[in-house]
C-alpha atoms as a PDB file:
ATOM      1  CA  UNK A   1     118.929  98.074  98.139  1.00  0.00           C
ATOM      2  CA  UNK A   2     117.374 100.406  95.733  1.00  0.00           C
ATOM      3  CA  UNK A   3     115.931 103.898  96.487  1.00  0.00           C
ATOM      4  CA  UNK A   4     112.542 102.203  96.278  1.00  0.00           C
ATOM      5  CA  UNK A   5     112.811  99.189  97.717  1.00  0.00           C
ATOM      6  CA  UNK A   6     110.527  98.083 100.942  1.00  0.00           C
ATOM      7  CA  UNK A   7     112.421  99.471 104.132  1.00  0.00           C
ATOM      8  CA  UNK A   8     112.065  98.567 107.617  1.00  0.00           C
ATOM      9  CA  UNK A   9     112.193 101.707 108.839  1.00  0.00           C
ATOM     10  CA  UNK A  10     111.173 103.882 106.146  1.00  0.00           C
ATOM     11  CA  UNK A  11     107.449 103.970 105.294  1.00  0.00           C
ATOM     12  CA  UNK A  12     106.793 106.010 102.741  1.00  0.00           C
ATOM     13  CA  UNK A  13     102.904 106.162 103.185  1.00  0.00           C
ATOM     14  CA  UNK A  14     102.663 107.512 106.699  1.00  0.00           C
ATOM     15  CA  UNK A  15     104.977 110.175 105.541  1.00  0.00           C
ATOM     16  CA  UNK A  16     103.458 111.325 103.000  1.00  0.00           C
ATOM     17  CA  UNK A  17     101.511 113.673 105.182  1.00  0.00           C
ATOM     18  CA  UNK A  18     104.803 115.692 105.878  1.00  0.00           C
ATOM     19  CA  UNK A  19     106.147 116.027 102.599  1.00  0.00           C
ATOM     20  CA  UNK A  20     104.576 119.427 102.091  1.00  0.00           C
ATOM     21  CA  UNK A  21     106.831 120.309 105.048  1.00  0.00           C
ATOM     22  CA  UNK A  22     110.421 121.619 104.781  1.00  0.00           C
ATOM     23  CA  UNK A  23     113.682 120.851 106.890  1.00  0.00           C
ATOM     24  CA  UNK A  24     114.427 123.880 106.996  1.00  0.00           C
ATOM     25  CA  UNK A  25     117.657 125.707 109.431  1.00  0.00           C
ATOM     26  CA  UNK A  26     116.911 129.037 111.746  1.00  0.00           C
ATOM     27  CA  UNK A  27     119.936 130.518 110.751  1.00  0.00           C
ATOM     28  CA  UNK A  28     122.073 131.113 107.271  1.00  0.00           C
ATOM     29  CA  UNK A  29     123.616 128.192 106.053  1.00  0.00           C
ATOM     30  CA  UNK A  30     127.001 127.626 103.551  1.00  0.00           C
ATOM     31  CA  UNK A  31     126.447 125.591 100.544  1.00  0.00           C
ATOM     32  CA  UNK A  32     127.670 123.942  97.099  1.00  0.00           C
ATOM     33  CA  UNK A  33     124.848 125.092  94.690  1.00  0.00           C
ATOM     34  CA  UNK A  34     122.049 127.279  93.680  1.00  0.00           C
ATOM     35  CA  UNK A  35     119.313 126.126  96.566  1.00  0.00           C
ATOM     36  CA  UNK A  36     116.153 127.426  98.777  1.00  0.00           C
ATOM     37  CA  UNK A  37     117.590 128.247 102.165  1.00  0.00           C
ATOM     38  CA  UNK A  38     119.180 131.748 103.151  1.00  0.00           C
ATOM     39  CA  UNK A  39     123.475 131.673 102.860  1.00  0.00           C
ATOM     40  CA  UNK A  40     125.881 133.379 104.770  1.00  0.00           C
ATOM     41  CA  UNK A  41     127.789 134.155 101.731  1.00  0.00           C
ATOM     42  CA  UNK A  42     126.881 137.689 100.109  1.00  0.00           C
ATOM     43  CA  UNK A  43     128.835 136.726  96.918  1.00  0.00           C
ATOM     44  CA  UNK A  44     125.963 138.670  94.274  1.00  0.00           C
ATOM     45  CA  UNK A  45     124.418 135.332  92.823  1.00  0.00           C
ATOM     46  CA  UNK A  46     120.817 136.269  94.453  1.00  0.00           C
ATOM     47  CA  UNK A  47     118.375 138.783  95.534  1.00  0.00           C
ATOM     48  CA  UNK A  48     120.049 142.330  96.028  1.00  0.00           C
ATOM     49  CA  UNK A  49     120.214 143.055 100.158  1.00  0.00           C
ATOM     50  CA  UNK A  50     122.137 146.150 100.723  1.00  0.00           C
ATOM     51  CA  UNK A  51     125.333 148.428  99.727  1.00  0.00           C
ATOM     52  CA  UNK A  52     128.510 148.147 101.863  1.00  0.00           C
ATOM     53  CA  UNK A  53     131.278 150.439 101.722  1.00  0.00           C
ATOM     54  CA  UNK A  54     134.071 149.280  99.498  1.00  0.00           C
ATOM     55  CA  UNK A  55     137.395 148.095 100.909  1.00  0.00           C
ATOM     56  CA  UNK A  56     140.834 147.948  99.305  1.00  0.00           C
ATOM     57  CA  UNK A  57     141.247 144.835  98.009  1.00  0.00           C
ATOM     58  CA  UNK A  58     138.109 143.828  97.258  1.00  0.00           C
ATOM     59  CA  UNK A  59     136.480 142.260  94.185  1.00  0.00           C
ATOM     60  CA  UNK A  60     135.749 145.655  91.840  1.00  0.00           C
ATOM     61  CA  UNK A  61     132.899 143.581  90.131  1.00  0.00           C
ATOM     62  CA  UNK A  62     130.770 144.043  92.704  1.00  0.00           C
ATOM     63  CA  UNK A  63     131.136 147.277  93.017  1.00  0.00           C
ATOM     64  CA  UNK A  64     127.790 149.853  92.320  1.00  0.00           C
ATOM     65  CA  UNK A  65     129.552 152.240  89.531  1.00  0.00           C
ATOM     66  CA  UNK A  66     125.710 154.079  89.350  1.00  0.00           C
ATOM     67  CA  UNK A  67     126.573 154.967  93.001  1.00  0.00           C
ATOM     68  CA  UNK A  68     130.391 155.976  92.755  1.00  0.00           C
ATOM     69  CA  UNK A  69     129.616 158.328  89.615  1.00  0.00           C
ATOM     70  CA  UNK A  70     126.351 159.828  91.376  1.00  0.00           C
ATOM     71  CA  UNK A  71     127.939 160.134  95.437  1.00  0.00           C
ATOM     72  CA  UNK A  72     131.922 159.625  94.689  1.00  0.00           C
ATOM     73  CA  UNK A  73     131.563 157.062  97.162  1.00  0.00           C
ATOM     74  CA  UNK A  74     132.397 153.274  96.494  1.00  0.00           C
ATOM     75  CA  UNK A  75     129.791 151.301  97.930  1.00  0.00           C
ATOM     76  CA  UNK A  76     129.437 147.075  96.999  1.00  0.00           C
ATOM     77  CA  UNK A  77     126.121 145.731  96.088  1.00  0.00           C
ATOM     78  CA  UNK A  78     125.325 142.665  98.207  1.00  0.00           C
ATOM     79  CA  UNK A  79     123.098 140.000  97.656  1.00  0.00           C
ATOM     80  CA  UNK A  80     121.250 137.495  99.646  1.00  0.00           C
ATOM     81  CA  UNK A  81     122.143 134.524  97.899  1.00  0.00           C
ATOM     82  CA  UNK A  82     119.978 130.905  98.188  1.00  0.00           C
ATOM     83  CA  UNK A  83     122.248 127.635  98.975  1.00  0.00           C
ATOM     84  CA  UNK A  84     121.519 124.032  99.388  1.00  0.00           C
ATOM     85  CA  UNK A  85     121.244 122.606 103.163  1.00  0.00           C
ATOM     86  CA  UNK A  86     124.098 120.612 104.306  1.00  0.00           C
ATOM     87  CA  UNK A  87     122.723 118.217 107.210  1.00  0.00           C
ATOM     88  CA  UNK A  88     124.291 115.314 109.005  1.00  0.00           C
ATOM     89  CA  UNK A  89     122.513 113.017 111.216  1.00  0.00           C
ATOM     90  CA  UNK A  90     124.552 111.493 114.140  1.00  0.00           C
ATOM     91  CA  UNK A  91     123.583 108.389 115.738  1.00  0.00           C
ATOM     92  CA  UNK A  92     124.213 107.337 119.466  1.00  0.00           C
ATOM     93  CA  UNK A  93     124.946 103.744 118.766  1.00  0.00           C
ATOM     94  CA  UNK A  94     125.924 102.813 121.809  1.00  0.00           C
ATOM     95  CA  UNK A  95     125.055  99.390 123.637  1.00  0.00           C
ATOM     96  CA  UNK A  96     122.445 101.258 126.257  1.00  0.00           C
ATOM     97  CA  UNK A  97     120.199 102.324 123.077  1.00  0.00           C
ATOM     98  CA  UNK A  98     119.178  99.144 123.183  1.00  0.00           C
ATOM     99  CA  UNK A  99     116.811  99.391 125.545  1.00  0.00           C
ATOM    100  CA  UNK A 100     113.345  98.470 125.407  1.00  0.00           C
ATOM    101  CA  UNK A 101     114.144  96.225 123.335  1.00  0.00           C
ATOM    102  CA  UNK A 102     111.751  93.200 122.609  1.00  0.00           C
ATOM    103  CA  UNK A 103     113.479  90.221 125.279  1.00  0.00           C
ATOM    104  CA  UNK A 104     115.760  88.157 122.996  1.00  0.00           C
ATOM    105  CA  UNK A 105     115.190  90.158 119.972  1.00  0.00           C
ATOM    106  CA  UNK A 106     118.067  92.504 119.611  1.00  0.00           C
ATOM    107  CA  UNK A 107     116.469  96.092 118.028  1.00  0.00           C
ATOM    108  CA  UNK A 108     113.507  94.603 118.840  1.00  0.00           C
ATOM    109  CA  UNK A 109     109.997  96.691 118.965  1.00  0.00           C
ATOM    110  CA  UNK A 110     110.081  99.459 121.195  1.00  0.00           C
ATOM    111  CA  UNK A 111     113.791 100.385 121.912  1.00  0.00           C
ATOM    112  CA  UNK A 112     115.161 104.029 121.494  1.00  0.00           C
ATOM    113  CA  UNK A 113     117.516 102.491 118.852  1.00  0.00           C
ATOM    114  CA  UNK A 114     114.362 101.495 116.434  1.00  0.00           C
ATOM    115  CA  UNK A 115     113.133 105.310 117.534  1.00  0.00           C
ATOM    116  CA  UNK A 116     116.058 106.794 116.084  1.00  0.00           C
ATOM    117  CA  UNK A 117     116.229 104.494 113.276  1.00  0.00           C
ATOM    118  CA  UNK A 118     112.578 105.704 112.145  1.00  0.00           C
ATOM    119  CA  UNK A 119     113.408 109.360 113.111  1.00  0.00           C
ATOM    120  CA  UNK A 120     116.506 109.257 111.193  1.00  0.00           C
ATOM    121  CA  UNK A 121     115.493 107.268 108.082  1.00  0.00           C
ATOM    122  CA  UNK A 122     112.478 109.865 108.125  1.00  0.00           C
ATOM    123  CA  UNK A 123     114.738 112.693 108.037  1.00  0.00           C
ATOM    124  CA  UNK A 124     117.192 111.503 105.539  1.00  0.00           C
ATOM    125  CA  UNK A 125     114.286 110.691 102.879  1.00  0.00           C
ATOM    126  CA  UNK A 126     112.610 113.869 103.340  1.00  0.00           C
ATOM    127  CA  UNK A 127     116.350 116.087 103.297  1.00  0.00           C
ATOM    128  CA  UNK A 128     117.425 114.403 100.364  1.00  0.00           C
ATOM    129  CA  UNK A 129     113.506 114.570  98.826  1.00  0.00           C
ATOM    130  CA  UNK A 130     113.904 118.441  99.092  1.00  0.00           C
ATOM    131  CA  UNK A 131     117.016 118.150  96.594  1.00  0.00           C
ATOM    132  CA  UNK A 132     118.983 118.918 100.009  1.00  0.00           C
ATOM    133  CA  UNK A 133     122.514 117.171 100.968  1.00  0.00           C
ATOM    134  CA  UNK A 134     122.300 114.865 103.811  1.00  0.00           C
ATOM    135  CA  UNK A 135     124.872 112.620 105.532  1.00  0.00           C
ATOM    136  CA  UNK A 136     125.549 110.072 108.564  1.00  0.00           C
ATOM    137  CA  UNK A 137     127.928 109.453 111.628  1.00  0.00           C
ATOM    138  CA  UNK A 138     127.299 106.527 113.858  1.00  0.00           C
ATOM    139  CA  UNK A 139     129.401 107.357 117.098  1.00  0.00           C
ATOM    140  CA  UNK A 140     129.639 104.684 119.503  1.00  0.00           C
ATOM    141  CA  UNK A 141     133.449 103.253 120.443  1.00  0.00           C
ATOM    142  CA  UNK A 142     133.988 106.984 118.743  1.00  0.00           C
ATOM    143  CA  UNK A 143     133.477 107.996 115.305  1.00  0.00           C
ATOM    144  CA  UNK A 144     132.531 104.157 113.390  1.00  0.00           C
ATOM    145  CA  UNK A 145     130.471 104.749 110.249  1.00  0.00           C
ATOM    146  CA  UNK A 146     130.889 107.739 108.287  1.00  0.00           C
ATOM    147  CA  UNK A 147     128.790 109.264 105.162  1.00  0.00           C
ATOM    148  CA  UNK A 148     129.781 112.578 104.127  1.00  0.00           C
ATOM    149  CA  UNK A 149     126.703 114.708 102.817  1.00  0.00           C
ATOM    150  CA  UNK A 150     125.550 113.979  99.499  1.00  0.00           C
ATOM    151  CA  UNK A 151     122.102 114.632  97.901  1.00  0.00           C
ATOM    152  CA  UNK A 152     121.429 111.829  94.951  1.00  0.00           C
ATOM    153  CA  UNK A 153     119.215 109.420  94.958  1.00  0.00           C
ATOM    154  CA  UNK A 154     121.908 106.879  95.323  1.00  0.00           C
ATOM    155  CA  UNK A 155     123.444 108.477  98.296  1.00  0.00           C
ATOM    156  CA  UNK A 156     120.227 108.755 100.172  1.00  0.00           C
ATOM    157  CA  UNK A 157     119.665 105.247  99.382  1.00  0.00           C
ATOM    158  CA  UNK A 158     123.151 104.282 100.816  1.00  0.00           C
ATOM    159  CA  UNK A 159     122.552 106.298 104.182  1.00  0.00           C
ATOM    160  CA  UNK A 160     118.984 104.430 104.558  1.00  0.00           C
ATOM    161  CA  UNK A 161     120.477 101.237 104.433  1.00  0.00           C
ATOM    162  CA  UNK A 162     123.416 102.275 106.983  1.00  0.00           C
ATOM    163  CA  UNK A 163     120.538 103.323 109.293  1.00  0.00           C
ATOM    164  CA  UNK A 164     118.772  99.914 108.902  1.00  0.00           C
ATOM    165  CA  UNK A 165     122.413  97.917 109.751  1.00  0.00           C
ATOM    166  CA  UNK A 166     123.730  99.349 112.603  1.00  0.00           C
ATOM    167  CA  UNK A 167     125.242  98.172 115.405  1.00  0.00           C
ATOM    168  CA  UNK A 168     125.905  98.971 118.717  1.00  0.00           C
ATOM    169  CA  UNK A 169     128.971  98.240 120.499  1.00  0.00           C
ATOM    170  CA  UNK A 170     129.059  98.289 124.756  1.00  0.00           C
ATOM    171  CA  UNK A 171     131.079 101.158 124.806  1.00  0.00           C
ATOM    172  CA  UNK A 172     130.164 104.998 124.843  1.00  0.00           C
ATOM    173  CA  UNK A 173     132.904 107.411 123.328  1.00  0.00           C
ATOM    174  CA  UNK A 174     130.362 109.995 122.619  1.00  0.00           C
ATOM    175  CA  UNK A 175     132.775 113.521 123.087  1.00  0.00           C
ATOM    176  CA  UNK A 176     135.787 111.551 121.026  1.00  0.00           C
ATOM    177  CA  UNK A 177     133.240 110.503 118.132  1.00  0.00           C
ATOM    178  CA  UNK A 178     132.228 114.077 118.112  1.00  0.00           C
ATOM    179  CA  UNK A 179     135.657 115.415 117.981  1.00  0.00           C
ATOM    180  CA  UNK A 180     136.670 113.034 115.270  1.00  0.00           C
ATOM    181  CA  UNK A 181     133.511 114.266 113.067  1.00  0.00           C
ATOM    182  CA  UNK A 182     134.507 117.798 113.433  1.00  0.00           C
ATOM    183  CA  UNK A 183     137.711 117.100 111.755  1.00  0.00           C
ATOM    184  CA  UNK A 184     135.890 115.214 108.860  1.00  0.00           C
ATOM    185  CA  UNK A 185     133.237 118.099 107.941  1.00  0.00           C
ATOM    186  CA  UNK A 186     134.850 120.806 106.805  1.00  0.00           C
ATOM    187  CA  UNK A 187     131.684 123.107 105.555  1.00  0.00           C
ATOM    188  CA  UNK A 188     129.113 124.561 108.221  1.00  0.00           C
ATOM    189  CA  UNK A 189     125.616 123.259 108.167  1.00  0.00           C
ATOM    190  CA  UNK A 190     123.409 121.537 110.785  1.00  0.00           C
ATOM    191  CA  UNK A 191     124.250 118.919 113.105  1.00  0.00           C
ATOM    192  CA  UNK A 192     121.343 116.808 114.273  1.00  0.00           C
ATOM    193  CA  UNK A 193     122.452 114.763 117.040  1.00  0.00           C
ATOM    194  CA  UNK A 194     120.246 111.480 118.249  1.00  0.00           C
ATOM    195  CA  UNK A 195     121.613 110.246 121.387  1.00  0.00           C
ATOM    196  CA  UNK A 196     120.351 109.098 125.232  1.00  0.00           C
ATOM    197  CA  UNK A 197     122.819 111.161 126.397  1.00  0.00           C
ATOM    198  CA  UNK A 198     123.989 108.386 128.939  1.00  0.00           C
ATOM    199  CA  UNK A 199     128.011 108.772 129.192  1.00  0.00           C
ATOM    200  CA  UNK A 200     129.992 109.220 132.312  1.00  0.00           C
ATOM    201  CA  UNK A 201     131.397 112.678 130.991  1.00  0.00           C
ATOM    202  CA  UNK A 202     128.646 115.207 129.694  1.00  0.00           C
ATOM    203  CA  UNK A 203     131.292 118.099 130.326  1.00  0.00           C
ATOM    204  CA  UNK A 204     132.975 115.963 127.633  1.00  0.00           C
ATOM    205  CA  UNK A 205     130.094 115.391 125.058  1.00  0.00           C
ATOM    206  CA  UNK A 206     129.100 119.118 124.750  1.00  0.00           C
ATOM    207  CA  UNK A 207     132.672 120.496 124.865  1.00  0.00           C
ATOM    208  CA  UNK A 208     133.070 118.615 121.581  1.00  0.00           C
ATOM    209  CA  UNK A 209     129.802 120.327 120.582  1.00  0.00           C
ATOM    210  CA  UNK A 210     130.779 123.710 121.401  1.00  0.00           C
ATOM    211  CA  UNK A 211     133.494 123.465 118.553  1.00  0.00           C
ATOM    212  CA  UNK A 212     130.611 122.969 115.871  1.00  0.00           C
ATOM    213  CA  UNK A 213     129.296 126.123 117.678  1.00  0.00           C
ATOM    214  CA  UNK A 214     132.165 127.565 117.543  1.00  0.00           C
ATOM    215  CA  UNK A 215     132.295 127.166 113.796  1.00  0.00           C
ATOM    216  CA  UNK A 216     128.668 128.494 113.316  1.00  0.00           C
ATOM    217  CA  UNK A 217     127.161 124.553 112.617  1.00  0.00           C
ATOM    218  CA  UNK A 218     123.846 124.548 113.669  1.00  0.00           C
ATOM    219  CA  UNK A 219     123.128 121.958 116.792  1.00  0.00           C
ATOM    220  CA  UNK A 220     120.105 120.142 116.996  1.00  0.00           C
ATOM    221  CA  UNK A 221     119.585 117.457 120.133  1.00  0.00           C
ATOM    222  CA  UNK A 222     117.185 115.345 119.959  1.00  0.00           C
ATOM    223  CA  UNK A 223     117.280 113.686 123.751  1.00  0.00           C
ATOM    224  CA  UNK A 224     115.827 110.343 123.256  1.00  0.00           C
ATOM    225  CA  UNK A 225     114.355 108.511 126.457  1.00  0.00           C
ATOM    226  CA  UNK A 226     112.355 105.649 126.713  1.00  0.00           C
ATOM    227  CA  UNK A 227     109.265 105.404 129.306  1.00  0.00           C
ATOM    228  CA  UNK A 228     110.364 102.722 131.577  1.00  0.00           C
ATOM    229  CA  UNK A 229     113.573 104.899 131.818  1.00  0.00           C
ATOM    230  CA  UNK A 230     111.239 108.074 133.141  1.00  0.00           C
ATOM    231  CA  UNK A 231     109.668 105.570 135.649  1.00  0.00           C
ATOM    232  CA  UNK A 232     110.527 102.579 137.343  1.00  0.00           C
ATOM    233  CA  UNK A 233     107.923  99.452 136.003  1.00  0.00           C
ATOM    234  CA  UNK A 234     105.744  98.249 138.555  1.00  0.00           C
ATOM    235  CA  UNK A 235     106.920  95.022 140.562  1.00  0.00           C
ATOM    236  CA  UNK A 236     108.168  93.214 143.817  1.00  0.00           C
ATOM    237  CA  UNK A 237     111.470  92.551 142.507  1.00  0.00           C
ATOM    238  CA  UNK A 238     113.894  93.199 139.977  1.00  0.00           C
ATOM    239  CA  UNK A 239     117.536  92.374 138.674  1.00  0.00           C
ATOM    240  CA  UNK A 240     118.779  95.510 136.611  1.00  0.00           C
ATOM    241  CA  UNK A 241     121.656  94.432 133.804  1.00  0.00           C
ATOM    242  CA  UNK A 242     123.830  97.342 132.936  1.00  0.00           C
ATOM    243  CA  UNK A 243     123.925  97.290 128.711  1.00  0.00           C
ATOM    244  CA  UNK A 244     127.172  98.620 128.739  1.00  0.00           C
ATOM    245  CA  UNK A 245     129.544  96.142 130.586  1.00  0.00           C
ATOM    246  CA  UNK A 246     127.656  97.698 134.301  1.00  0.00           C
ATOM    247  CA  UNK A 247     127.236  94.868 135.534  1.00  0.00           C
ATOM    248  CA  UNK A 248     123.900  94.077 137.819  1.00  0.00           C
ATOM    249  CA  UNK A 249     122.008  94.946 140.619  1.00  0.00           C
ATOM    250  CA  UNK A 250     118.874  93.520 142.685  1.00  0.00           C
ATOM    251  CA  UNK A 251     116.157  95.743 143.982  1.00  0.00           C
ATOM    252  CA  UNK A 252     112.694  96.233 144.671  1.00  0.00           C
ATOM    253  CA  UNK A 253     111.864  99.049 142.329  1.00  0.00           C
ATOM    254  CA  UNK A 254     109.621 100.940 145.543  1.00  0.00           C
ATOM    255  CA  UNK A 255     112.610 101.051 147.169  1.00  0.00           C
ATOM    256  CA  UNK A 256     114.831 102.978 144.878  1.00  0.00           C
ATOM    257  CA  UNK A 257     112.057 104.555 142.648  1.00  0.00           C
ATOM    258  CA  UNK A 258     112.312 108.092 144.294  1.00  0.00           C
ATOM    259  CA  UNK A 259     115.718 108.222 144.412  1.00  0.00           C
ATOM    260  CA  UNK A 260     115.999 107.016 140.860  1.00  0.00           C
ATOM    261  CA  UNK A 261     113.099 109.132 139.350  1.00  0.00           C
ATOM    262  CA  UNK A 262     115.090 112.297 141.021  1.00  0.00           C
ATOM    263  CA  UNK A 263     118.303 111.441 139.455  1.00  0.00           C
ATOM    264  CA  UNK A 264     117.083 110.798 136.018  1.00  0.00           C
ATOM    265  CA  UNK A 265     115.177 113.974 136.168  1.00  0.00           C
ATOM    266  CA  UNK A 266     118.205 115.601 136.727  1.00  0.00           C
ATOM    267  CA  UNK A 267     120.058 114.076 134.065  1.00  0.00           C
ATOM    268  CA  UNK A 268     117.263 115.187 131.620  1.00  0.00           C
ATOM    269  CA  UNK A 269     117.717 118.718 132.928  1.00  0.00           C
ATOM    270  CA  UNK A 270     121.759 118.411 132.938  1.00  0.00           C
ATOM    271  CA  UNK A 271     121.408 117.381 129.481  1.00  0.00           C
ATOM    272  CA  UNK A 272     119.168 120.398 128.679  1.00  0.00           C
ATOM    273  CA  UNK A 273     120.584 123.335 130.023  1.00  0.00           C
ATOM    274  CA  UNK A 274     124.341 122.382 128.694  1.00  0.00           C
ATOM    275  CA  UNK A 275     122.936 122.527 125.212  1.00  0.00           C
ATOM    276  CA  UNK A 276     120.890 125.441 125.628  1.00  0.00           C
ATOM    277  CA  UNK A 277     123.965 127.130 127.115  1.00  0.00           C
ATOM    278  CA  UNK A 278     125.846 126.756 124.286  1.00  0.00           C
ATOM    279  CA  UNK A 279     123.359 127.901 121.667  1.00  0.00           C
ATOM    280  CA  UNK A 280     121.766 124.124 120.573  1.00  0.00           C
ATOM    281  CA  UNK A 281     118.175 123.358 119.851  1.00  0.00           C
ATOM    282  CA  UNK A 282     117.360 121.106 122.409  1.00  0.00           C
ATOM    283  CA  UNK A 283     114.214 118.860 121.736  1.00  0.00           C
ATOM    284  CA  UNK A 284     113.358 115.557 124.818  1.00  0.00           C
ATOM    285  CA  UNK A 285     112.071 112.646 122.339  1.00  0.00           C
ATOM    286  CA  UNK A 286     110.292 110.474 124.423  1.00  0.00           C
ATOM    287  CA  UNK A 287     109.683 106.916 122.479  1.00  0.00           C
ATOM    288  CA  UNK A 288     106.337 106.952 123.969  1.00  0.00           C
ATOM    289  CA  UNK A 289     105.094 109.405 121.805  1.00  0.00           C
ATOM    290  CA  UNK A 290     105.078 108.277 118.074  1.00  0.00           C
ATOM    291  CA  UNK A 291     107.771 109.429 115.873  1.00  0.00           C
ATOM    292  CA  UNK A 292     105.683 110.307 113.124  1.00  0.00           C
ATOM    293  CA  UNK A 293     103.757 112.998 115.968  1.00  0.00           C
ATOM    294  CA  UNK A 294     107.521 113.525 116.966  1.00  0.00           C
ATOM    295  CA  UNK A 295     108.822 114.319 113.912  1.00  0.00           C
ATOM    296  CA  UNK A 296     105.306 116.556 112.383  1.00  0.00           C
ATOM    297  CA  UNK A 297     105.420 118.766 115.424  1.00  0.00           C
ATOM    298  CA  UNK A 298     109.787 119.530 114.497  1.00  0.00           C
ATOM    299  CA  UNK A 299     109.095 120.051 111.253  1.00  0.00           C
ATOM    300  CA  UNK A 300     106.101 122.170 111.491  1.00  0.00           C
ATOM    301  CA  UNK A 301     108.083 124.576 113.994  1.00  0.00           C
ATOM    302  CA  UNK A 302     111.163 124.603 111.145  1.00  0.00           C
ATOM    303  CA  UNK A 303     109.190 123.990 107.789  1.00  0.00           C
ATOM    304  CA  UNK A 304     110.744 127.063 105.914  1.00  0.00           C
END
């Protein structure tokens, strides 16, 4: 499909709104090329910063001779230079994103899977728009599709339609997917990470985080939940399917809804305070909320 072809999930329209808004990380970022966001690099390509004592061994050309022949000192000249962002979405494609899903219409209207699909096609269009680099990993069974970063048109095109194909498979590997990524990207950037956040292992999940941490990647988690997961519907009866090979269960929702309500509160508030305890931007994406309103009110808060 072409860059400007009629997508399913992209519509270019509604977003025009946000295009005067930039993606835009809190923190210096590593890149390829000559961009608008601060580096981490000091390498003397940009806007002087400050002098730094010279140490044996290092690169004479940068050295300030105007300094060492007024002070007899040998200072380097340093330089805050501009880089490209490097950004890869990760998608949760796991069976249980299905949910709210039209009945009978798999990735039907309404489930957190079509959420992330909008949030994500939203976000690669307007990364790569920004002559950015933007790529994808679709973690399910572990680490499935794989897009390293790129920033042409072509590229950008290619991620959209990986968004609009994906599938889910009934298993959740969530930590191994993450721990396979890490070994693919090899420069630091930011790591926006679209997920329900429903595995068996959290401990797991955000171990494998705390090595992008580790490597100074920026961690962004968007927690995506879907209403009727926040509160039980209405009703005398119900049989509850497990998504992910869970089997079922009967119940009258008044007679589990406290109990339920209190443990998927806590889940939300597991889910929050491991990220935020291991320096991630944590952000709860509730599907009730329109991603477009979702997606202004991130932007607006990072818009460099």
């Amino acid at each position: 499909m072409s860059p400007t072809a009629a997508r399913p999930f992209l519509d270019l329209r509604a977003l025009a709104p946000l295009s005067r808004l930039r993606f835009a990380p809190r923190h210096r970022i590593e890149g390829s090329y000559s961009g608008k966001h601060q580096s981490r690099s000091q390498s003397g390509a940009g806007e002087f910063a400050d002098y730094r004592e010279y140490a044996a061994g290092e690169d004479l050309r940068r050295l300030d001779w105007k300094v060492l022949a007024r002070t007899g000192r040998a200072y380097l000249r340093l330089y805050q230079d501009e880089t490209n962002l490097v950004c890869t979405l990760v998608v949760d494609a796991s069976e249980s994103m299905r949910f709210g899903a039209a009945p009978g219409i798999r990735g039907g209207h309404g489930s957190k899977l079509e959420y992330v699909q909008l949030v994500a096609s939203a976000l690669g269009h307007l990364i790569g728009r920004q002559q950015d680099q933007v790529g994808l990993a679709v973690i399910a069974d572990g680490l499935g599709r794989f897009l390293p970063p790129g920033g042409t048109p072509g590229h950008v095109a290619r991620l959209l339609d990986e968004i609009e194909n994906l599938q889910t498979a009934p298993v959740t590997r969530l930590g191994q997917g993450l721990r396979d990524l890490y070994r693919h990207l090899t420069r630091r950037g930011v790591l926006v990470i679209l997920s329900d956040f429903l595995v068996d292992n959290l401990d797991d999940v955000f171990g494998a985080l705390r090595l992008f941490r580790h490597r100074q990647f920026e961690v962004i988690v968007l927690h995506v939940v879907h209403p009727d997961e926040e509160r039980l519907p209405d009703g005398r009866a119900y049989r509850f399917v497990g998504l992910e090979n869970d089997g079922s269960v009967e119940a009258s929702p008044h007679e589990v809804r406290a109990l339920y309500q209190q443990r998927f509160e806590a889940h939300v508030a597991e889910v929050r305070s491991l990220a935020l305890s291991i320096g991630c931007d944590y952000r709860l994406a509730r599907t009730a909320i329109p991603y477009l309103q979702t997606l202004s009110d991130f932007l607006v808060e990072r818009s460099g």
